[in-house]
N, C-alpha and C. Protein backbone atom coordinates (compact mmCIF):
# COMPACT_ATOMS: atom_id res chain seq x y z
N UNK A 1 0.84 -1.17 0.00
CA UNK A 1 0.00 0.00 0.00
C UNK A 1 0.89 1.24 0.00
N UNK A 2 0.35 2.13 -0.93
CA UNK A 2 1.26 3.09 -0.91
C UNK A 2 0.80 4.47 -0.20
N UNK A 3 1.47 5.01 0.57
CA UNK A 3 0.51 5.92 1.05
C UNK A 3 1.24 7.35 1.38
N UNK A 4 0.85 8.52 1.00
CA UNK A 4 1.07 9.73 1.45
C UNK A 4 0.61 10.52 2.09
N UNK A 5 1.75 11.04 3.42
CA UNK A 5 1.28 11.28 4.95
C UNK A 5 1.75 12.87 4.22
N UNK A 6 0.75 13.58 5.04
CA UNK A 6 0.80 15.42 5.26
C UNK A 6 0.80 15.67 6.46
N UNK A 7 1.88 15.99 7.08
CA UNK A 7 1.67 16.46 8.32
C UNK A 7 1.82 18.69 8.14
N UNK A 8 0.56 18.74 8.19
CA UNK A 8 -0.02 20.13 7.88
C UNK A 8 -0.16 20.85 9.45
N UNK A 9 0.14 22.41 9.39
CA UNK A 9 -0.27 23.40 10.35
C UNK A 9 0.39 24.54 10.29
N UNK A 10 0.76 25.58 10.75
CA UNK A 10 0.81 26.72 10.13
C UNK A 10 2.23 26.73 11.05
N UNK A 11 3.22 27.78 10.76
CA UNK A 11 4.63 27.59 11.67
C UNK A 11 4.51 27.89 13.13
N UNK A 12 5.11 27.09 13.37
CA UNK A 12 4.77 26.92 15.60
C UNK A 12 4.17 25.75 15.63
N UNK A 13 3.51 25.36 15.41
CA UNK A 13 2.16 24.87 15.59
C UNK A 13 2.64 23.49 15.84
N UNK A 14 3.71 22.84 15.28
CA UNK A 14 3.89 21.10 16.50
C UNK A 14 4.32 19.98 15.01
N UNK A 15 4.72 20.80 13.96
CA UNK A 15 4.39 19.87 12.85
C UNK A 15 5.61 18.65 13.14
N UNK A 16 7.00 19.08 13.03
CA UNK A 16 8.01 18.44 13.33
C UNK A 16 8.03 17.41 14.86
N UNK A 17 7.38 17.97 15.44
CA UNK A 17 7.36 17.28 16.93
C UNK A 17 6.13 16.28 16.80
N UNK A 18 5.12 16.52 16.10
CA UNK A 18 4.06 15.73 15.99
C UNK A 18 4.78 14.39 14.90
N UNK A 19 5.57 14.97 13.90
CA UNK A 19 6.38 13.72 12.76
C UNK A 19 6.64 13.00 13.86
N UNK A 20 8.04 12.99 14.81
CA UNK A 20 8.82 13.20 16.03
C UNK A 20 7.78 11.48 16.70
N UNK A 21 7.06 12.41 17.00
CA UNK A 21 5.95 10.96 17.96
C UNK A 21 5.36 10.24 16.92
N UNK A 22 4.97 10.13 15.36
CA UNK A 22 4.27 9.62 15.02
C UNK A 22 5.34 8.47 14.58
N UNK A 23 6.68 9.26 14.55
CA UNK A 23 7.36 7.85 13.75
C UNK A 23 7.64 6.78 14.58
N UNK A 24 7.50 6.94 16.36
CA UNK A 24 7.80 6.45 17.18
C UNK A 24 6.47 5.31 17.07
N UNK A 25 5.53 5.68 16.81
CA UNK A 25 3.82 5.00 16.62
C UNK A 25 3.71 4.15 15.32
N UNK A 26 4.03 4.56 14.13
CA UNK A 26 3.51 3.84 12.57
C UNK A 26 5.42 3.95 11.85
N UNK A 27 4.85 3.18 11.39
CA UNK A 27 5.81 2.32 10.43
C UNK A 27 6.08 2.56 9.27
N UNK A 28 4.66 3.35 8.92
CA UNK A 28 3.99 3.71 7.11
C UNK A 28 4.63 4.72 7.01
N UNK A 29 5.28 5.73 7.68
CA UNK A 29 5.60 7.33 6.59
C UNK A 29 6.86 6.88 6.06
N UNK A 30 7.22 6.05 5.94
CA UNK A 30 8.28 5.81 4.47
C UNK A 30 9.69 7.38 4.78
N UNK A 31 9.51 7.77 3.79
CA UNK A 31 10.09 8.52 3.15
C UNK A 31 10.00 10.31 4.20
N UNK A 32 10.61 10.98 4.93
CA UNK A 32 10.02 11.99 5.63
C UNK A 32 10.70 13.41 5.04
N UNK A 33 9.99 14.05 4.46
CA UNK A 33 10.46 15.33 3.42
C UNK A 33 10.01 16.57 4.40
N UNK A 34 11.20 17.04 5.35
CA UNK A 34 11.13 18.17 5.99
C UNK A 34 11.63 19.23 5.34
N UNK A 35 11.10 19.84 4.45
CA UNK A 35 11.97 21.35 4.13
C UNK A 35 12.60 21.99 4.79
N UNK A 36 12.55 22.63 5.80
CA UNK A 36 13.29 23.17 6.92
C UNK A 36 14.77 22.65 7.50
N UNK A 37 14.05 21.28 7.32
CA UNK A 37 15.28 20.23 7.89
C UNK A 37 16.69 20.43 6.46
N UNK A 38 15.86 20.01 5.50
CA UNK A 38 16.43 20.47 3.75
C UNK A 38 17.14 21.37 3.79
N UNK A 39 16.38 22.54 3.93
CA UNK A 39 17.03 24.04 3.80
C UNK A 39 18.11 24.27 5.02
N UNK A 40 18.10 23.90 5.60
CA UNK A 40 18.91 24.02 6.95
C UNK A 40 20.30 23.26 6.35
N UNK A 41 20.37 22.24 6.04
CA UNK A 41 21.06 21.46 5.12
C UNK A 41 21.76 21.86 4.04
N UNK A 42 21.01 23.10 3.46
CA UNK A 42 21.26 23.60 2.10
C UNK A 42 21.71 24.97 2.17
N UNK A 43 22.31 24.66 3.31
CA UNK A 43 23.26 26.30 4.23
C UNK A 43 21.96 27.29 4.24
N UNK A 44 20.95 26.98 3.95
CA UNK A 44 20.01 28.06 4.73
C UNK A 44 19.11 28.97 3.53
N UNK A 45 19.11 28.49 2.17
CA UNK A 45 18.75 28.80 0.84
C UNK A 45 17.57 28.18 0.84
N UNK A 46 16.33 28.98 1.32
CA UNK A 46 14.94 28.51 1.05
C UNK A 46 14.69 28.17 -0.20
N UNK A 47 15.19 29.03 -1.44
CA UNK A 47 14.98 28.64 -2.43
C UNK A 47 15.78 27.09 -3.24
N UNK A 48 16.79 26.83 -2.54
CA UNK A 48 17.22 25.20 -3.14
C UNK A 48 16.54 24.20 -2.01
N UNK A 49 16.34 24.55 -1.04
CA UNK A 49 16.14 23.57 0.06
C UNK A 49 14.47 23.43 -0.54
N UNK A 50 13.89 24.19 -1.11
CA UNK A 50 12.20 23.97 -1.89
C UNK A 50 12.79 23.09 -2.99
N UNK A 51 13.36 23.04 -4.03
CA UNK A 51 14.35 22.74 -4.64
C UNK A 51 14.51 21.35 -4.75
N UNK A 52 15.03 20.70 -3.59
CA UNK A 52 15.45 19.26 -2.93
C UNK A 52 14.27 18.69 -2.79
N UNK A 53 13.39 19.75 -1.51
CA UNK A 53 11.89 18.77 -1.36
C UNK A 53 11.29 18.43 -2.51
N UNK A 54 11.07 19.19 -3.99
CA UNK A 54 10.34 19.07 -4.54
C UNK A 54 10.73 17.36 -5.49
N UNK A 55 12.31 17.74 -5.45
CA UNK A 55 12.48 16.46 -6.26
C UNK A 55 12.66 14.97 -5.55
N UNK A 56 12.83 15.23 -3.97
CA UNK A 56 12.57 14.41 -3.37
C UNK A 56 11.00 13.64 -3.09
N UNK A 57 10.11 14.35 -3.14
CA UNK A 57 8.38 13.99 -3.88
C UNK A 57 8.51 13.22 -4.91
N UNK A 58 8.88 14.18 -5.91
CA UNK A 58 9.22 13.46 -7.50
C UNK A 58 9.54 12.03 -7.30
N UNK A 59 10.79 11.85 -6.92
CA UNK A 59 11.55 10.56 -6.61
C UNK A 59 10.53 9.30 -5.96
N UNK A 60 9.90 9.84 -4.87
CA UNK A 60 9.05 8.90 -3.87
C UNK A 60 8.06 8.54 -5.02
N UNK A 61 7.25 9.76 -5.23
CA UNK A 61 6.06 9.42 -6.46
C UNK A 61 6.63 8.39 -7.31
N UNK A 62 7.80 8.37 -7.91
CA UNK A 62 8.41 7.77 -9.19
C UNK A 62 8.99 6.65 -9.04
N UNK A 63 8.75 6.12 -7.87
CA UNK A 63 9.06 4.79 -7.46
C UNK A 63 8.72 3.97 -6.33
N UNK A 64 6.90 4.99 -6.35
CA UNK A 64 5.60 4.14 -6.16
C UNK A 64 6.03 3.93 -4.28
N UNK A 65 6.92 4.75 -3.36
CA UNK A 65 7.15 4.61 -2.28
C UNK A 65 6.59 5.25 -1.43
N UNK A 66 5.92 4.87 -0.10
CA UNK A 66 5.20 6.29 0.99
C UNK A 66 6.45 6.82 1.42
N UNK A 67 6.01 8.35 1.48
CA UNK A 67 6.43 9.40 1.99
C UNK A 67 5.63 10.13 2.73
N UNK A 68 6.59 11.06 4.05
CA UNK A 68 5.48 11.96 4.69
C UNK A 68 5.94 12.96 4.51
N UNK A 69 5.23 14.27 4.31
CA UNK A 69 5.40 15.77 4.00
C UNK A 69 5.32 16.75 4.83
N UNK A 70 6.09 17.48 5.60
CA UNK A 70 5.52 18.48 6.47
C UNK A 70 5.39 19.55 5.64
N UNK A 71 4.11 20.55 6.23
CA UNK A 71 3.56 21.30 5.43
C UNK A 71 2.51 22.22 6.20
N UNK A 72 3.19 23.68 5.55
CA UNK A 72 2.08 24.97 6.16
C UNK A 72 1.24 25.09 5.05
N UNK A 73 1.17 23.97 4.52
CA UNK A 73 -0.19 24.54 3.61
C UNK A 73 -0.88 25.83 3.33
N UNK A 74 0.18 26.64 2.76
CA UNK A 74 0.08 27.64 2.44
C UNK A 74 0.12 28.35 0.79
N UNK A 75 0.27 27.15 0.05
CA UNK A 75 0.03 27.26 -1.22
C UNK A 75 -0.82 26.34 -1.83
N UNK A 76 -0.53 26.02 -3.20
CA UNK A 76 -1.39 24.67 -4.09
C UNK A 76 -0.01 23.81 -4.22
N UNK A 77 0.58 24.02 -3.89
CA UNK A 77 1.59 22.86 -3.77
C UNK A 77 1.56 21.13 -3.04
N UNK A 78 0.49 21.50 -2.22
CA UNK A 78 -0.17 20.05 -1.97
C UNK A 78 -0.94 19.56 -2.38
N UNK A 79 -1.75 20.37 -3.22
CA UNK A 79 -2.87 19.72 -3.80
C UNK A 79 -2.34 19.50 -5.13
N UNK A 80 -1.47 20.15 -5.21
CA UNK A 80 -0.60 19.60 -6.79
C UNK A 80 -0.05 18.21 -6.86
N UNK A 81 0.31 17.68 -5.36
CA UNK A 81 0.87 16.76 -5.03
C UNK A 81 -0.07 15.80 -4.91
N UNK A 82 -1.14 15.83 -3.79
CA UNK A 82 -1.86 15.17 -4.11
C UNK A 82 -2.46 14.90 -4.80
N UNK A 83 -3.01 15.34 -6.31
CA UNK A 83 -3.42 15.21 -7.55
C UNK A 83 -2.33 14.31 -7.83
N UNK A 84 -1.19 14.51 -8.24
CA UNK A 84 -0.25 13.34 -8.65
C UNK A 84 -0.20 12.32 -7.95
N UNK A 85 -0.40 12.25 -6.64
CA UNK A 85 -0.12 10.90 -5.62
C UNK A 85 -1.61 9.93 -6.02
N UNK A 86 -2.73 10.72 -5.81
CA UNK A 86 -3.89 9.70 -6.04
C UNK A 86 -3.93 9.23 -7.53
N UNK A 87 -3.20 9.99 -8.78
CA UNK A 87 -3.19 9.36 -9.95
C UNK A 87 -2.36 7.89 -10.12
N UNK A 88 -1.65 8.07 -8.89
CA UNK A 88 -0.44 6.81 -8.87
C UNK A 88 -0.95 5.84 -8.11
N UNK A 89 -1.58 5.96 -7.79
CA UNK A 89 -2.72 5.23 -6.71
C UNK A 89 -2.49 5.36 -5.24
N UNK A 90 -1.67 5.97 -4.46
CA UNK A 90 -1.23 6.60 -3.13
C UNK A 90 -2.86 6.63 -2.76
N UNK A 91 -2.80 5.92 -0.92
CA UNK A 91 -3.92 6.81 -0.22
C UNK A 91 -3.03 7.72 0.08
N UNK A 92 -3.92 8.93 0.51
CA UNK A 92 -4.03 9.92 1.04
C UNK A 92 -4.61 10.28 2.96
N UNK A 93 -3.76 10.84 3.32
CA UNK A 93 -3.32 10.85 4.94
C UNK A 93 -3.09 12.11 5.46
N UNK A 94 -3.87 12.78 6.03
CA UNK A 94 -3.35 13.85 6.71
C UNK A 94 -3.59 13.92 7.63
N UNK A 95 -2.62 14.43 8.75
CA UNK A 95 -2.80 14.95 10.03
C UNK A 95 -2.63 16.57 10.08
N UNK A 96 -3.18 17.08 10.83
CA UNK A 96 -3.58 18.41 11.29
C UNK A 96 -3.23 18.79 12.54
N UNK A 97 -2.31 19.61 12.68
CA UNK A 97 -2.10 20.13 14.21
C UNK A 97 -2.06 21.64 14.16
N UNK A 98 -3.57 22.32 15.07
CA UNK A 98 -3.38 23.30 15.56
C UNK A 98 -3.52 23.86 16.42
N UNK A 99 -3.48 24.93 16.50
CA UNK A 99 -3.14 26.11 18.04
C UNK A 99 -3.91 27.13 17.67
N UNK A 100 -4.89 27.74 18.88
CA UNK A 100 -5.75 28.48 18.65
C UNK A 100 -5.44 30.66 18.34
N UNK A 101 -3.92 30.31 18.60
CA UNK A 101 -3.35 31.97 18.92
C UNK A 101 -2.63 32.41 17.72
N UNK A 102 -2.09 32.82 16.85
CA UNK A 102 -0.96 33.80 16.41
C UNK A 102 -0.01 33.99 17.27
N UNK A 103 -0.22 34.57 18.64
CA UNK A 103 0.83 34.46 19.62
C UNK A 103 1.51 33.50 20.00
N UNK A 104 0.44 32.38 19.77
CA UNK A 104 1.37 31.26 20.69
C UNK A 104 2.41 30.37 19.54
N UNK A 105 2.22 30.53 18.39
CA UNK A 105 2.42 30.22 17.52
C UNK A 105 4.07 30.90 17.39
N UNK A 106 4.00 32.18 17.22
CA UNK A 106 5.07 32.75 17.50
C UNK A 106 5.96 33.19 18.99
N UNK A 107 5.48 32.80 19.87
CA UNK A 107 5.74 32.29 20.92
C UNK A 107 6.82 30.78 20.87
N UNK A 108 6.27 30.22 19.97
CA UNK A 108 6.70 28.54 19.87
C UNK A 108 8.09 28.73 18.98
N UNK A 109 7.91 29.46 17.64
CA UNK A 109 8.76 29.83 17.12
C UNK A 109 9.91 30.56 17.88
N UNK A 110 9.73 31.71 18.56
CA UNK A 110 10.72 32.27 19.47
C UNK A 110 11.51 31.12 20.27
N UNK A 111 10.68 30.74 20.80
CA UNK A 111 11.74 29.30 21.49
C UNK A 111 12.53 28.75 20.71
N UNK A 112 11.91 28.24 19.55
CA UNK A 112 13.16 27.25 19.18
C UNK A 112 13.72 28.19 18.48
N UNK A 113 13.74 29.25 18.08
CA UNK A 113 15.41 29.96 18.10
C UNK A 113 15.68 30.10 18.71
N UNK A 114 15.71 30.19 20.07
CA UNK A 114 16.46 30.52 21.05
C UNK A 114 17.41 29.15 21.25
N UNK A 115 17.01 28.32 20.45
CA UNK A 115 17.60 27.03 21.34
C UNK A 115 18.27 26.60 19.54
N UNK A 116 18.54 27.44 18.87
CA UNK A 116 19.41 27.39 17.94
C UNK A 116 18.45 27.24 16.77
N UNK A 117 17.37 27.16 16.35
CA UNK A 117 16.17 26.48 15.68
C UNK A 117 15.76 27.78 14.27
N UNK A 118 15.57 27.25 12.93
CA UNK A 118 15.30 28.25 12.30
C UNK A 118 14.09 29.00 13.11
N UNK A 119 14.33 30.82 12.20
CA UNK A 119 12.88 31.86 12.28
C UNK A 119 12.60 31.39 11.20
N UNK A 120 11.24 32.32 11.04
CA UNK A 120 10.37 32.16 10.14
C UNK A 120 9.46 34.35 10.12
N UNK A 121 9.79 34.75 9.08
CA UNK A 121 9.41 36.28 9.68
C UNK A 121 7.79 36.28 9.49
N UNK A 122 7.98 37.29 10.76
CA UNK A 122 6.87 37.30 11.09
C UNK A 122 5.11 37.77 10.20
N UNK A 123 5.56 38.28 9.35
CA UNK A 123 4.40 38.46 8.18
C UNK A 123 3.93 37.60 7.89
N UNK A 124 5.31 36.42 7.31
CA UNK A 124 4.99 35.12 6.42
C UNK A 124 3.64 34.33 7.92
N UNK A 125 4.49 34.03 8.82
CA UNK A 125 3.33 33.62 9.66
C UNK A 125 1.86 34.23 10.10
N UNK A 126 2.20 35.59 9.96
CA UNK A 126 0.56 36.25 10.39
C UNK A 126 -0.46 35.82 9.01
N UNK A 127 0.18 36.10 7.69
CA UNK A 127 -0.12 35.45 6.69
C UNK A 127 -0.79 34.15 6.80
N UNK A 128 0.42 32.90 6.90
CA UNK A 128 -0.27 31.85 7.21
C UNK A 128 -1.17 31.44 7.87
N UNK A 129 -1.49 32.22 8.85
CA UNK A 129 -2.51 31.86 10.14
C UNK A 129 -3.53 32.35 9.57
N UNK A 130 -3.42 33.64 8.93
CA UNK A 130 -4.94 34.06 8.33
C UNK A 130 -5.40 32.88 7.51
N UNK A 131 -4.90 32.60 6.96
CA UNK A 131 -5.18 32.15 5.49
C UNK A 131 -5.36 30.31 6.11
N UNK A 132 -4.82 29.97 7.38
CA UNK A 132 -4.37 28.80 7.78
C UNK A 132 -5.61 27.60 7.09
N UNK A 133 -7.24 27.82 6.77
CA UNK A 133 -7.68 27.00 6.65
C UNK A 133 -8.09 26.33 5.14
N UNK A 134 -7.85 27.72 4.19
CA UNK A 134 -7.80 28.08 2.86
C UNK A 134 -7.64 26.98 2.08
N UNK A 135 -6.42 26.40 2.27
CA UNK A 135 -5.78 25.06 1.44
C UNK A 135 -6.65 24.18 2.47
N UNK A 136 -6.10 23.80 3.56
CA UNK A 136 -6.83 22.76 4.24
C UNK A 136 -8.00 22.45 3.77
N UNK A 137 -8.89 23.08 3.54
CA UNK A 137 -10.43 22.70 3.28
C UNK A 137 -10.55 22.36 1.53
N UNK A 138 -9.54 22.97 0.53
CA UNK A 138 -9.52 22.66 -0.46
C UNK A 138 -9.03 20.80 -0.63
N UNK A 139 -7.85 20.81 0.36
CA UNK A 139 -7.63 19.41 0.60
C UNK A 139 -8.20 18.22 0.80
N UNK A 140 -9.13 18.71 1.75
CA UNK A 140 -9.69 17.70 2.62
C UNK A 140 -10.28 16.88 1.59
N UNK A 141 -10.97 17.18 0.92
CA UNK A 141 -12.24 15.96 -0.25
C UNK A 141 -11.46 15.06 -0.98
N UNK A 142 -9.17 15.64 -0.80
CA UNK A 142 -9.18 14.32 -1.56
C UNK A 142 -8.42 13.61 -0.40
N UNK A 143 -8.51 13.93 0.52
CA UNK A 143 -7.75 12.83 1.90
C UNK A 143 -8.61 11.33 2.24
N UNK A 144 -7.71 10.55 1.96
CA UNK A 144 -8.99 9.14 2.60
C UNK A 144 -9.11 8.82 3.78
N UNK A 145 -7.83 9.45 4.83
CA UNK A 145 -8.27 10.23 6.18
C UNK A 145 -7.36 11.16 6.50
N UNK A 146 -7.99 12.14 7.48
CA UNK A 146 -7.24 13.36 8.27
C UNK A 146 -7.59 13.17 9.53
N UNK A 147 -6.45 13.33 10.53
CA UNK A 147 -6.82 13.63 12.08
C UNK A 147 -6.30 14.91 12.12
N UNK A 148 -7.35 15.18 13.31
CA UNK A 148 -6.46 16.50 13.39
C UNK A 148 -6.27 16.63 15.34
N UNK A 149 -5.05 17.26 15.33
CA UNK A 149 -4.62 17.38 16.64
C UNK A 149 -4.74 19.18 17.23
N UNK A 150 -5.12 19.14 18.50
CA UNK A 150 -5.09 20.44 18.94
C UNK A 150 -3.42 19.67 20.08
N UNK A 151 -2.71 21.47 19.59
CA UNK A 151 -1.38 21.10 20.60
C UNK A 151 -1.11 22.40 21.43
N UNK A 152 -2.00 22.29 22.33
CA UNK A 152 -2.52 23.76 23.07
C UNK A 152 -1.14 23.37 24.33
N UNK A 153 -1.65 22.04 24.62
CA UNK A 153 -0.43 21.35 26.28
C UNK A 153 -0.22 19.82 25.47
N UNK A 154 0.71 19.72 24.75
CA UNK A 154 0.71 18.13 24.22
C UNK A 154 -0.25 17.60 22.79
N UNK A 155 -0.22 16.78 22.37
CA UNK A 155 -1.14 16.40 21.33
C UNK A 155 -1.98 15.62 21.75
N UNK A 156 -3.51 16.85 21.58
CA UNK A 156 -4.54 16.35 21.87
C UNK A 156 -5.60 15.62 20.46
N UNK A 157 -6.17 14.39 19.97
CA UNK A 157 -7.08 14.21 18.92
C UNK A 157 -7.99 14.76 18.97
N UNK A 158 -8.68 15.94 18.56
CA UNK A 158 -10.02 16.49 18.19
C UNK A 158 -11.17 16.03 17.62
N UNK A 159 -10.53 15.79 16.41
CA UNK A 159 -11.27 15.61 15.29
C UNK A 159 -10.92 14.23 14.44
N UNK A 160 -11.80 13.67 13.83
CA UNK A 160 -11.12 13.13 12.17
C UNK A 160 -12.23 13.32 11.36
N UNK A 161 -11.86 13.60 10.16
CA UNK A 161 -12.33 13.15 8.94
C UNK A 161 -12.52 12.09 8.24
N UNK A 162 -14.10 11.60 8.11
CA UNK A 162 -14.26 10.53 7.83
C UNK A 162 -15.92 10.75 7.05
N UNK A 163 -15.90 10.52 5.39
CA UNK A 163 -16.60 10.21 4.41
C UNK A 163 -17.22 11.66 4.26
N UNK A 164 -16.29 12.56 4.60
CA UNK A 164 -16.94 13.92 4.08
C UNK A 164 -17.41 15.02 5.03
N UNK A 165 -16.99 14.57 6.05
CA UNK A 165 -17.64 15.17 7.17
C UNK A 165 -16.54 14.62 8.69
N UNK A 166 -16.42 15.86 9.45
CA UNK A 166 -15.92 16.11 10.69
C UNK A 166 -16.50 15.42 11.78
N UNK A 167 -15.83 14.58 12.76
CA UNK A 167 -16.45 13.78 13.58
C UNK A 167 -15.71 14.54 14.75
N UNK A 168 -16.20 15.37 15.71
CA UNK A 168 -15.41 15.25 16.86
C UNK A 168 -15.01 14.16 17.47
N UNK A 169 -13.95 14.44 18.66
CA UNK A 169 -13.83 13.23 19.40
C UNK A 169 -13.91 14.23 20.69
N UNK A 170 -13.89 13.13 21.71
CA UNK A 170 -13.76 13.54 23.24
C UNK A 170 -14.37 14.88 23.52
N UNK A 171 -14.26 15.88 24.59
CA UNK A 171 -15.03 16.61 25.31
C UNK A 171 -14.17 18.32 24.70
N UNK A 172 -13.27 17.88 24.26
CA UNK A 172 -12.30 19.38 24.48
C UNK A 172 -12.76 19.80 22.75
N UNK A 173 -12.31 21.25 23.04
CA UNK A 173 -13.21 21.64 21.82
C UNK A 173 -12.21 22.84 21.33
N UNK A 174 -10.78 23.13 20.95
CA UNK A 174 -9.89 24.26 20.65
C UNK A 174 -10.87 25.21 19.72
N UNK A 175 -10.83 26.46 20.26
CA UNK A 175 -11.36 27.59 19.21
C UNK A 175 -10.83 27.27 18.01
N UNK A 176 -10.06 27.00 17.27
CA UNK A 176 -9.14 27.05 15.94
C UNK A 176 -9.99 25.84 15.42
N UNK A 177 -10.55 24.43 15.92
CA UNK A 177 -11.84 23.62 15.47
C UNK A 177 -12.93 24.01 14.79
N UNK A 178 -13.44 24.83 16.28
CA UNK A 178 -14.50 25.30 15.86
C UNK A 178 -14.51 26.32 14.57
N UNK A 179 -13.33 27.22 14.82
CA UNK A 179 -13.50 28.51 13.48
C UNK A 179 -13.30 27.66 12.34
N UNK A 180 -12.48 26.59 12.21
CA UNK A 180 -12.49 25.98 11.02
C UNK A 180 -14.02 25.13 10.57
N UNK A 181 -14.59 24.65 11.59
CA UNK A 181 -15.82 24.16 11.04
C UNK A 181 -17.06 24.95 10.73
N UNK A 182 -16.79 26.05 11.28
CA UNK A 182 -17.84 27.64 11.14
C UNK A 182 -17.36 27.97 9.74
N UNK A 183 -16.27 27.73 9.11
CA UNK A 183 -16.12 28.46 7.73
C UNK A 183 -16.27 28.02 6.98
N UNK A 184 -16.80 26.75 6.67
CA UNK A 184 -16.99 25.65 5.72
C UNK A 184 -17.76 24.69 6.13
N UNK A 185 -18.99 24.28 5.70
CA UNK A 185 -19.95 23.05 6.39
C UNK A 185 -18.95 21.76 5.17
N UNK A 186 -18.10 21.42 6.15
CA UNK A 186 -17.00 20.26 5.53
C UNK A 186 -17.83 18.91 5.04
């Protein structure tokens, strides 16, 4: 089975730390395409370290292998991807981790530079957060599942997606849920 994992959320927000525990859990993300990790690698040239990820996709796609993607889903660049992955026959997998603030978000970011960790300036993120559900919801119809995590104190499961429609789970309810299900009857 071939399958392609998105681990999606806007910068701060737990994407790397959520990979972090999941690889410790599943077996399936194959292939793990961190840009950041890339670019960091690529002395710090966002533009080759996009560069690497992209042909590192290419490669996975082109020899029918799972891979997982971290991703601020902040362009059509995933749905470009996923259009190519489900033509190859890839399921489709996303996880979702978010945080209900802008602050805390950049809050999260401040830390890990402090502790040596790329920035990210601050526009690009106020940006992303606006815009944070934009792609997501364009996504979702071709995922064959999404969880999504609130990482307010730890990774909490909220939600999943399942046959077209949002299922809560458990009692806790992150504002950033709800505004996403207020903007789109999913």
């Amino acid at each position: 089975m071939k399958i392609y994992t998105i681990i999606g959320g806007v910068n701060g927000a737990g994407k790397s730390s959520l990979t972090g525990a999941l690889k410790s859990e599943r077996k399936d993300l194959g292939v793990i395409i961190d840009v950041d990790k890339i670019t960091a690698a690529a002395g710090g040239s966002a533009v080759k370290g996009g560069k690497i990820a992209v042909n590192k996709i290419d490669e996975c796609l082109e020899r029918g292998i799972c891979f997982t993607q971290e991703t601020t889903l902040s362009g059509q660049k995933t749905l470009h991807t996923i259009e190519r992955a489900r033509e190859a026959g890839y399921i489709i997998r996303l996880y979702y981790v978010g945080l209900d603030t802008l602050q805390e978000c950049i809050k999260r970011i401040d830390n890990r530079v402090s502790k040596g960790g790329h920035d990210i300036a601050r526009q690009d993120v106020a940006r992303r957060f606006e815009r944070r559900f934009d792609v997501l919801l364009k996504i979702l119809p071709y995922c064959d599942e999404a969880v999504f995590f609130d990482n307010d104190n730890g990774f909490a499961e909220v939600a999943e997606y399942v046959n077209g429609e949002v299922i809560l789970k458990g009692d806790y309810r992150p504002r950033w849920l709800l505004s996403l299900m207020e903007k789109e009857t999913i």
